[in-house]
N, C-alpha and C. Protein backbone atom coordinates (compact mmCIF):
# COMPACT_ATOMS: atom_id res chain seq x y z
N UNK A 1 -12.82 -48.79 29.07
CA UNK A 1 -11.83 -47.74 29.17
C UNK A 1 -10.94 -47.72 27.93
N UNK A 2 -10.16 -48.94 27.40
CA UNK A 2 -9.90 -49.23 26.21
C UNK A 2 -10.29 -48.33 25.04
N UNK A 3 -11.75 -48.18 25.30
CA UNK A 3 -12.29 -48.16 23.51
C UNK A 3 -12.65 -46.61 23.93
N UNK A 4 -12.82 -46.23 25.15
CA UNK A 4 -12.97 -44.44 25.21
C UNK A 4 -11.28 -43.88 24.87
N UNK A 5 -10.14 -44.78 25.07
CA UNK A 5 -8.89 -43.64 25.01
C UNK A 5 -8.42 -44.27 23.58
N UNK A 6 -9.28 -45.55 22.71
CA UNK A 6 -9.05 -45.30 21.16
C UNK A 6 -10.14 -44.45 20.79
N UNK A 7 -10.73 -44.37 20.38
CA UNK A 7 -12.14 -43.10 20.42
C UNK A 7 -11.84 -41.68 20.79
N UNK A 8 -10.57 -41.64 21.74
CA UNK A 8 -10.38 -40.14 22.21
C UNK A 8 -9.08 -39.98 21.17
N UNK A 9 -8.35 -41.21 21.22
CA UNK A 9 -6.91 -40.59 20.40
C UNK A 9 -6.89 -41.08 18.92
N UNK A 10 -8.40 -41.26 18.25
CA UNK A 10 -8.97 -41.02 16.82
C UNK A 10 -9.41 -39.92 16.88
N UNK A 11 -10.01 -39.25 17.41
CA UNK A 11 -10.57 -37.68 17.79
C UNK A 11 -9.46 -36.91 17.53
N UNK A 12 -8.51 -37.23 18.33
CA UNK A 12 -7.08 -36.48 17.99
C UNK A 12 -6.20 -36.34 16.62
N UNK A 13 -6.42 -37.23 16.25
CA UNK A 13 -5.83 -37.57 15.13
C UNK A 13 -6.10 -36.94 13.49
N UNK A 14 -8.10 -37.10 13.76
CA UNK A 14 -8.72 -36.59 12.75
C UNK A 14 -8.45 -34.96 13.11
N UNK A 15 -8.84 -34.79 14.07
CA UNK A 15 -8.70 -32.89 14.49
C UNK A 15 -7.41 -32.36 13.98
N UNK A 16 -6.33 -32.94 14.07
CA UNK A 16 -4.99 -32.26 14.02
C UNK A 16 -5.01 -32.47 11.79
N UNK A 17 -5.87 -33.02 11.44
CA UNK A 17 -5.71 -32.85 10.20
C UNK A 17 -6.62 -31.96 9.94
N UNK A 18 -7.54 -31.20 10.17
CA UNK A 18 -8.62 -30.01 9.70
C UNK A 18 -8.09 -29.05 10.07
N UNK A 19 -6.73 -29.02 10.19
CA UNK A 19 -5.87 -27.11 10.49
C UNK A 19 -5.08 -27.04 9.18
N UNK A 20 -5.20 -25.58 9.33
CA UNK A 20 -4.41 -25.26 7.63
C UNK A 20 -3.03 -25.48 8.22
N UNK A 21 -2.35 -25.74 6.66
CA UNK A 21 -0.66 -26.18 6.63
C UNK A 21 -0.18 -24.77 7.66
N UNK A 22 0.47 -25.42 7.81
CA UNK A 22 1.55 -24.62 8.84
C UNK A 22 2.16 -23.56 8.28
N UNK A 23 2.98 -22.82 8.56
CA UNK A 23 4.13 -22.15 7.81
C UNK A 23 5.36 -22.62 8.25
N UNK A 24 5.90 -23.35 6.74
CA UNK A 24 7.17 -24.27 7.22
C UNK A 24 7.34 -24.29 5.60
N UNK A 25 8.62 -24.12 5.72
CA UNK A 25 9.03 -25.01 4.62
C UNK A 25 8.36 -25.91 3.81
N UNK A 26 8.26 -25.62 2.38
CA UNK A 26 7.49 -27.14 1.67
C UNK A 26 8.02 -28.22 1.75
N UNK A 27 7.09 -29.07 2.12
CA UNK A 27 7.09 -30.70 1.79
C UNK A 27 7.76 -31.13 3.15
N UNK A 28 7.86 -30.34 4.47
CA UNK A 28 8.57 -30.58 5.76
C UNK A 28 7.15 -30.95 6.13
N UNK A 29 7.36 -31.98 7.31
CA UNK A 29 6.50 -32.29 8.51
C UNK A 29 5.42 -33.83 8.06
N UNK A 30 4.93 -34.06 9.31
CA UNK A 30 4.59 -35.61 8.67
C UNK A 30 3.12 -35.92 7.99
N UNK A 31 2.07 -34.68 8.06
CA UNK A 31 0.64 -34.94 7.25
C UNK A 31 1.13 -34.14 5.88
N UNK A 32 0.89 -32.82 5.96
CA UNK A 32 0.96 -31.87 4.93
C UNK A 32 1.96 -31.70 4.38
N UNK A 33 2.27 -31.54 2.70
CA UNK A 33 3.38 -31.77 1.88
C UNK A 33 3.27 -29.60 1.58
N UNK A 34 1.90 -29.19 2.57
CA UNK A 34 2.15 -27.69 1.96
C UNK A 34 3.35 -26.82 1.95
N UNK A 35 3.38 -25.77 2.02
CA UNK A 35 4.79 -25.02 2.75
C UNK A 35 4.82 -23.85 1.72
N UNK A 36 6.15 -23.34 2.07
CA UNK A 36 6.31 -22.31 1.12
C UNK A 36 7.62 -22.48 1.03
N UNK A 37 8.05 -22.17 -0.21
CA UNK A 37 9.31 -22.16 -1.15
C UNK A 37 10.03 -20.55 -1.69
N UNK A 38 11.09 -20.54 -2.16
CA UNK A 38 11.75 -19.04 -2.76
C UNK A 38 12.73 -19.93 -3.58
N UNK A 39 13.02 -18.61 -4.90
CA UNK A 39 14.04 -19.09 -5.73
C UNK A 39 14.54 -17.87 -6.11
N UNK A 40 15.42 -17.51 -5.99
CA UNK A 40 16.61 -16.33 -6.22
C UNK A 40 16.53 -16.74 -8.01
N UNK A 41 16.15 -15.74 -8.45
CA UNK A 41 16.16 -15.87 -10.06
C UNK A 41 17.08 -15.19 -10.58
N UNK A 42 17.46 -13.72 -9.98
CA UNK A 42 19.13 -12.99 -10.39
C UNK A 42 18.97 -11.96 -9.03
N UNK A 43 19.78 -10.98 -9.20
CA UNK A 43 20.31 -10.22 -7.66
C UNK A 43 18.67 -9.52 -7.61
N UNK A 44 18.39 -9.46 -6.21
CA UNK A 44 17.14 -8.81 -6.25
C UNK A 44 15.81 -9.07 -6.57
N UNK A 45 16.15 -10.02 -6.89
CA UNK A 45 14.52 -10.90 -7.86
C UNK A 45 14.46 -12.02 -7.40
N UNK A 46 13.20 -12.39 -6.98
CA UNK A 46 12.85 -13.94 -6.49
C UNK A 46 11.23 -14.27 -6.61
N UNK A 47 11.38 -15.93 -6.78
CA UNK A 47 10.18 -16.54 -7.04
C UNK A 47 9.47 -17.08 -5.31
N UNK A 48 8.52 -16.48 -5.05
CA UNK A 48 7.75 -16.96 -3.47
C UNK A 48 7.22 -17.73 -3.95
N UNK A 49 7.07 -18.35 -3.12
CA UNK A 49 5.45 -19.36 -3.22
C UNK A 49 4.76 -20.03 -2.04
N UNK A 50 3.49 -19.67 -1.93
CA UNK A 50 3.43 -20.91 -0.55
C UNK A 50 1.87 -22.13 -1.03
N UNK A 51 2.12 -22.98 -0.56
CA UNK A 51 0.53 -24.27 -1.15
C UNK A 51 0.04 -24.54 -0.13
N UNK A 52 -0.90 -23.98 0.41
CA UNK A 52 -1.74 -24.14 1.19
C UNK A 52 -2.68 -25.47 1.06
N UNK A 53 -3.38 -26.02 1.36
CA UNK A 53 -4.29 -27.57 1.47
C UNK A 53 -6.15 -27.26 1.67
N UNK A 54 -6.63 -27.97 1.89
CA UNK A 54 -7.76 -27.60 1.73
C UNK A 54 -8.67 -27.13 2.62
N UNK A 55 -7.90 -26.72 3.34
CA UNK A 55 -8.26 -26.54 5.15
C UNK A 55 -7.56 -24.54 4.51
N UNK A 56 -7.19 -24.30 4.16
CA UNK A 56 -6.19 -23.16 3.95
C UNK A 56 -6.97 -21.88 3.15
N UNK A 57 -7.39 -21.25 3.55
CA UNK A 57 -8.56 -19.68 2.68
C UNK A 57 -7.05 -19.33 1.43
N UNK A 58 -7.50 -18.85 0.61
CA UNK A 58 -6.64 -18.21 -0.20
C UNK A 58 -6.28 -17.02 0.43
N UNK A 59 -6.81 -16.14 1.18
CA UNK A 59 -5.83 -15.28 1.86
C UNK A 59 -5.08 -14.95 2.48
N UNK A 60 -5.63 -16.48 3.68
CA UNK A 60 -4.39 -17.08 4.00
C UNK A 60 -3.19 -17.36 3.28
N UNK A 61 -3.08 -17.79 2.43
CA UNK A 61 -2.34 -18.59 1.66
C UNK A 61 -1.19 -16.92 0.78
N UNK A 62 -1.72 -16.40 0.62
CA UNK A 62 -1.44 -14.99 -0.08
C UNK A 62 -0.34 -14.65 1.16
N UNK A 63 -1.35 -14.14 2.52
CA UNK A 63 -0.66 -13.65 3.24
C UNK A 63 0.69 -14.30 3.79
N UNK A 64 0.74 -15.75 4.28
CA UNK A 64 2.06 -16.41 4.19
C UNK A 64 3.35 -16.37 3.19
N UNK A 65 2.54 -16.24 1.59
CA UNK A 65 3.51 -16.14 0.95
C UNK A 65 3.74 -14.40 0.91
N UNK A 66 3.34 -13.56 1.32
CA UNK A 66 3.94 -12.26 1.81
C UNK A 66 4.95 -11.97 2.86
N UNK A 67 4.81 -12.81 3.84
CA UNK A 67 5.43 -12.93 5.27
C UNK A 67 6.88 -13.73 4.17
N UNK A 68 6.72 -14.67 3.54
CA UNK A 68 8.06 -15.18 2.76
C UNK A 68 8.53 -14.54 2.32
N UNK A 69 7.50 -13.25 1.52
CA UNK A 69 8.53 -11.94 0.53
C UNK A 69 9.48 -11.39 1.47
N UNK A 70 8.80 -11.00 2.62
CA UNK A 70 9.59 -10.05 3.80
C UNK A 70 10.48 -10.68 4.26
N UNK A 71 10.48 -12.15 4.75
CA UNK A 71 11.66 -12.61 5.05
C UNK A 71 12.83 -12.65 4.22
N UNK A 72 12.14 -13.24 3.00
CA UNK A 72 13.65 -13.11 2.52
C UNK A 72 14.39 -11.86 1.47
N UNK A 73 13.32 -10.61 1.66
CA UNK A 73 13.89 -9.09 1.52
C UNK A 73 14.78 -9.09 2.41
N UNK A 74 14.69 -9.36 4.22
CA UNK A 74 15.67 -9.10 4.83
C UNK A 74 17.22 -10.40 5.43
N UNK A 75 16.45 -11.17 4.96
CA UNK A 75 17.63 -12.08 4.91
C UNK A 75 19.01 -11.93 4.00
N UNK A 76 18.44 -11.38 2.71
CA UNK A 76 19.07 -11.13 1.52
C UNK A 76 19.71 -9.42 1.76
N UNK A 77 19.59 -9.08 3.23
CA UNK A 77 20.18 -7.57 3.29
C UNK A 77 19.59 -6.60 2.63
N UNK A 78 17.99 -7.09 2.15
CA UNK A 78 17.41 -5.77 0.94
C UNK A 78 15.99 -5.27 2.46
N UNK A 79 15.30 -3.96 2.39
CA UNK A 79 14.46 -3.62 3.81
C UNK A 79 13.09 -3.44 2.55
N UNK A 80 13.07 -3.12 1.31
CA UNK A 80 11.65 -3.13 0.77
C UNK A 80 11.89 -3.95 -0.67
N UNK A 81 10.63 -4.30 -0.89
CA UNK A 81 9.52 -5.50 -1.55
C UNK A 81 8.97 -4.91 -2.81
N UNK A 82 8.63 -4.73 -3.82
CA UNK A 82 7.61 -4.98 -4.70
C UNK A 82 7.14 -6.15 -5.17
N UNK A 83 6.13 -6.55 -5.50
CA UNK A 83 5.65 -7.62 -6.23
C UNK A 83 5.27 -6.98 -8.17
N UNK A 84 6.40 -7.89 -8.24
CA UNK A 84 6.15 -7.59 -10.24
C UNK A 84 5.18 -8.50 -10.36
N UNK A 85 4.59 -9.75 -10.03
CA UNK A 85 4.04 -10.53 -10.74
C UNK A 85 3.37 -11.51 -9.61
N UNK A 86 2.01 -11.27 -9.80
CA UNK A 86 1.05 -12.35 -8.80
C UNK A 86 0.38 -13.47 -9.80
N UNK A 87 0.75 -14.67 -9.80
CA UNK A 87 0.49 -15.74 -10.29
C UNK A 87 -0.36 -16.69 -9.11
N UNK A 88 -1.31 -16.45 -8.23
CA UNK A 88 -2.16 -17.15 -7.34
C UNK A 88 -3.16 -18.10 -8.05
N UNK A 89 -3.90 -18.75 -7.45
CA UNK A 89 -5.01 -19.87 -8.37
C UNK A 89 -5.34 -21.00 -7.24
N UNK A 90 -6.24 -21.44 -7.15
CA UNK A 90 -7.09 -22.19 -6.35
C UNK A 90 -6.77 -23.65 -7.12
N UNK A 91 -5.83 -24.59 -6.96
CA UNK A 91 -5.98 -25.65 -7.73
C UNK A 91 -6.26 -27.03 -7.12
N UNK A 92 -7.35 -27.77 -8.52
CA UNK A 92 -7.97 -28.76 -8.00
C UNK A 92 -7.11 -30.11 -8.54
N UNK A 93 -7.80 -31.16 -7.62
CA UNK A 93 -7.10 -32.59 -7.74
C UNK A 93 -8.26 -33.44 -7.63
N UNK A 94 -7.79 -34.79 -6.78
CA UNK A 94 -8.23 -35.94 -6.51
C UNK A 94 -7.50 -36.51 -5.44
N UNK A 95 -8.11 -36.38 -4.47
CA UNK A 95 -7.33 -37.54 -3.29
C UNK A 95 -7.96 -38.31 -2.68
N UNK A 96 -7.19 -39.82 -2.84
CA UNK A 96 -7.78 -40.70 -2.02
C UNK A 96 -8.17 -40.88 -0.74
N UNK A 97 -9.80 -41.42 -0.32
CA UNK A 97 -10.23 -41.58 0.87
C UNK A 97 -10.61 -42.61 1.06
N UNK A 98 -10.20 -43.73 1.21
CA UNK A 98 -9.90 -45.08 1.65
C UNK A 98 -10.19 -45.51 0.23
N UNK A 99 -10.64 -46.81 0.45
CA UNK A 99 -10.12 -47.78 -0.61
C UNK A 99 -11.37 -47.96 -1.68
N UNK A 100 -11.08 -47.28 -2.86
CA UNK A 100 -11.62 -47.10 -3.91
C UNK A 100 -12.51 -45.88 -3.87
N UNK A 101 -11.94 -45.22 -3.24
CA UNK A 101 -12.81 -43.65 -2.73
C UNK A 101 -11.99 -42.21 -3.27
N UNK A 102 -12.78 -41.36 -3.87
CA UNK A 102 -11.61 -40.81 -4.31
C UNK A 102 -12.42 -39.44 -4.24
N UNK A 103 -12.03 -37.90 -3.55
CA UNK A 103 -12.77 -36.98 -3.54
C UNK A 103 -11.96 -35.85 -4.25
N UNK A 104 -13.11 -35.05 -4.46
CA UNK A 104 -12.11 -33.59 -5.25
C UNK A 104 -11.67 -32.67 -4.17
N UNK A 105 -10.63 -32.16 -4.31
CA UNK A 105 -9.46 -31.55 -3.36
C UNK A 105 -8.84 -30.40 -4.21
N UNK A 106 -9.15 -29.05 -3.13
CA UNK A 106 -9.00 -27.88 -3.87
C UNK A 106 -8.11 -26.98 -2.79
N UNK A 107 -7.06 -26.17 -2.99
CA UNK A 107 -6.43 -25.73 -2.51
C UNK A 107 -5.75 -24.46 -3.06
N UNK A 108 -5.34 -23.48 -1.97
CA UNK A 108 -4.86 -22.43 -2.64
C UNK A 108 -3.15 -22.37 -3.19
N UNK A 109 -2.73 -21.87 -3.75
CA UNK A 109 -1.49 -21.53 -4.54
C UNK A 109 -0.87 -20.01 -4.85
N UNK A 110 -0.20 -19.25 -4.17
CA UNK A 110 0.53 -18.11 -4.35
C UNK A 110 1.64 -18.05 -4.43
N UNK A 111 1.51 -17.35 -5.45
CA UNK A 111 2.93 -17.42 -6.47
C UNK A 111 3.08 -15.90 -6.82
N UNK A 112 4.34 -15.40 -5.64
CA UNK A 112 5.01 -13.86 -6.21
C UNK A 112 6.12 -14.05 -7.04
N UNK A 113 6.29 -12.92 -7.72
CA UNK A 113 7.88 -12.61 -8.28
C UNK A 113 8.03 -11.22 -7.69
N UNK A 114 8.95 -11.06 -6.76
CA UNK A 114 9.05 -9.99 -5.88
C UNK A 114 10.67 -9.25 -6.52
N UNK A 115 10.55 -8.10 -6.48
CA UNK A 115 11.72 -7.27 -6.59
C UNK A 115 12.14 -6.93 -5.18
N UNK A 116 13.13 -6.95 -4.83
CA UNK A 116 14.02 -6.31 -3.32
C UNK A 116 14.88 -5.06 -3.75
N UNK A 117 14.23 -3.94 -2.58
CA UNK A 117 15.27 -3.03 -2.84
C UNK A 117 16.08 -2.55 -1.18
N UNK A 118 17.03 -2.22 -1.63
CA UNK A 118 17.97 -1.63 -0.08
C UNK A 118 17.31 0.04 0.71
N UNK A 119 16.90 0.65 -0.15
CA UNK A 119 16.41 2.15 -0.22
C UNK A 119 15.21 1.55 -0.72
N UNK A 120 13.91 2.47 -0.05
CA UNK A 120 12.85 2.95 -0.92
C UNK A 120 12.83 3.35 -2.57
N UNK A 121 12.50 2.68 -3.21
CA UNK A 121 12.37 3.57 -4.20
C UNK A 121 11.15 4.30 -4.93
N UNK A 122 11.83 5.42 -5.48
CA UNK A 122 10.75 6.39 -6.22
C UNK A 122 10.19 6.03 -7.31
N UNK A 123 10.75 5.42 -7.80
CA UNK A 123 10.12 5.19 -8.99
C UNK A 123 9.60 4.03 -9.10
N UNK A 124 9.24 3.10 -8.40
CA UNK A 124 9.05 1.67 -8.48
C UNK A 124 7.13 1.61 -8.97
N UNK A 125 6.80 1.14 -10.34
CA UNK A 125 5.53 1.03 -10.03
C UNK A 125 4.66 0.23 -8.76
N UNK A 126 3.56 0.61 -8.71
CA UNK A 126 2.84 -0.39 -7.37
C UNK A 126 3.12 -0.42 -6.35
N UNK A 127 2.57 -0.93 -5.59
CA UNK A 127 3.10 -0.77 -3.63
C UNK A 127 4.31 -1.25 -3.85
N UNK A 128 5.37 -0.40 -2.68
CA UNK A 128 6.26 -1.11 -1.82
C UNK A 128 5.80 -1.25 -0.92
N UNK A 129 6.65 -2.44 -0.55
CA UNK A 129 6.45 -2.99 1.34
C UNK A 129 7.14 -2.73 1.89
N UNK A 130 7.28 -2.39 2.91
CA UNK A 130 8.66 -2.41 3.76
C UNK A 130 8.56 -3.67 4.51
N UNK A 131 9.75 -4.41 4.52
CA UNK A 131 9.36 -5.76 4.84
C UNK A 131 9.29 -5.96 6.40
N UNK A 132 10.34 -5.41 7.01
CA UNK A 132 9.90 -5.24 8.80
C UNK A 132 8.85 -5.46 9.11
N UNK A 133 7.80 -4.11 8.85
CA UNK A 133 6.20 -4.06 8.73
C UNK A 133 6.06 -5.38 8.59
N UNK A 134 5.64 -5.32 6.98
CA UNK A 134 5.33 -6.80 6.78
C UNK A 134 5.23 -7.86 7.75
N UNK A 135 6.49 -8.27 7.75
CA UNK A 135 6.64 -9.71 8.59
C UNK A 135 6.34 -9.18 10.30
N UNK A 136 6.55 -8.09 10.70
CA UNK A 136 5.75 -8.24 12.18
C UNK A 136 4.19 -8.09 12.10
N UNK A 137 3.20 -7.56 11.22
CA UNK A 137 2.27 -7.77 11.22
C UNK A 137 1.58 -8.97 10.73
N UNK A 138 2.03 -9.68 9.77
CA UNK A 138 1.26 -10.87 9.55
C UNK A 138 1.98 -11.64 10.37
N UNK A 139 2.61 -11.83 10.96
CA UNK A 139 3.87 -12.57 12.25
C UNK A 139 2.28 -12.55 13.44
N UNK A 140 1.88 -11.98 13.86
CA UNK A 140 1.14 -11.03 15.14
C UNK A 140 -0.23 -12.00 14.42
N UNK A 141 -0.85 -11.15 12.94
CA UNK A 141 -1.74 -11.81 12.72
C UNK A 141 -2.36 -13.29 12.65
N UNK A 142 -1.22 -14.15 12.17
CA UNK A 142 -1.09 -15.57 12.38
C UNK A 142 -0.47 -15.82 13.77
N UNK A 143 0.25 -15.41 14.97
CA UNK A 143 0.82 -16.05 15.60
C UNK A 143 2.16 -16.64 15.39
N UNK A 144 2.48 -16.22 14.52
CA UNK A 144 3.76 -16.88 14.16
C UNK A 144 4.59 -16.09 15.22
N UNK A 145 6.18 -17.08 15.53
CA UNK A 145 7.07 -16.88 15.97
C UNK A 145 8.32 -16.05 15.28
């Protein structure tokens, strides 16, 4: 009985690591250092980002850091989005798998520079978002709360 409920709660253990990073904050929680980040660069302008792990599709990874644009369009009191600048990339490493083991580890990386506006605007090159939209549909699509 012993060695079926270590056997069942190694099962557990390995499983809960083959799900993509969460959406949380970077570097929060106790496996994955993924997350997503923002940096207010001047009024209206900010750096997204989210690092997905190797469990994580790059569109995934895109779409979270979109759900970040929208949040913090409306946190910041602004209702639409442009993206000036998509800096995304699949980047590789090395991580250790036990002792003297070492495998290649590839993961996604999205990186917006988003403009916020209060009004629609007309003149803005490229899509606007309206961030509402936004964040209730990829909210719905992932399950998020």
């Amino acid at each position: 009985m012993r060695k079926l409920a270590v056997g069942f709660m190694t099962l557990l253990i390995l499983s809960g690591c083959a799900v993509p990073v969460a959406y949380k904050p970077y570097g929060t929680g106790l496996i994955s250092s993924g997350g997503y980040s923002d940096t207010k660069i001047q009024e209206g302008l900010y750096r997204i980002s989210f690092d997905g792990d190797s469990f994580t599709t790059s569109s995934r990874a895109a779409d979270l850091s979109m759900l970040r644009s929208a949040e913090v369009t409306l946190r910041d009191g602004y209702k639409y989005f442009t993206i000036s600048d998509d800096k995304s990339e699949t980047v590789s490493g090395l991580t250790s798998v036990g002792y003297r083991r070492v495998a290649p580890d590839y993961y996604p990386v999205s990186v917006y520079i988003i403009r916020c506006y209060k009004e629609k605007p007309a003149d803005a090159s490229g899509i606007v978002y309206d961030a509402p939209e936004v964040s209730k549909n990829i909210k719905a699509q992932y399950k998020i709360k």
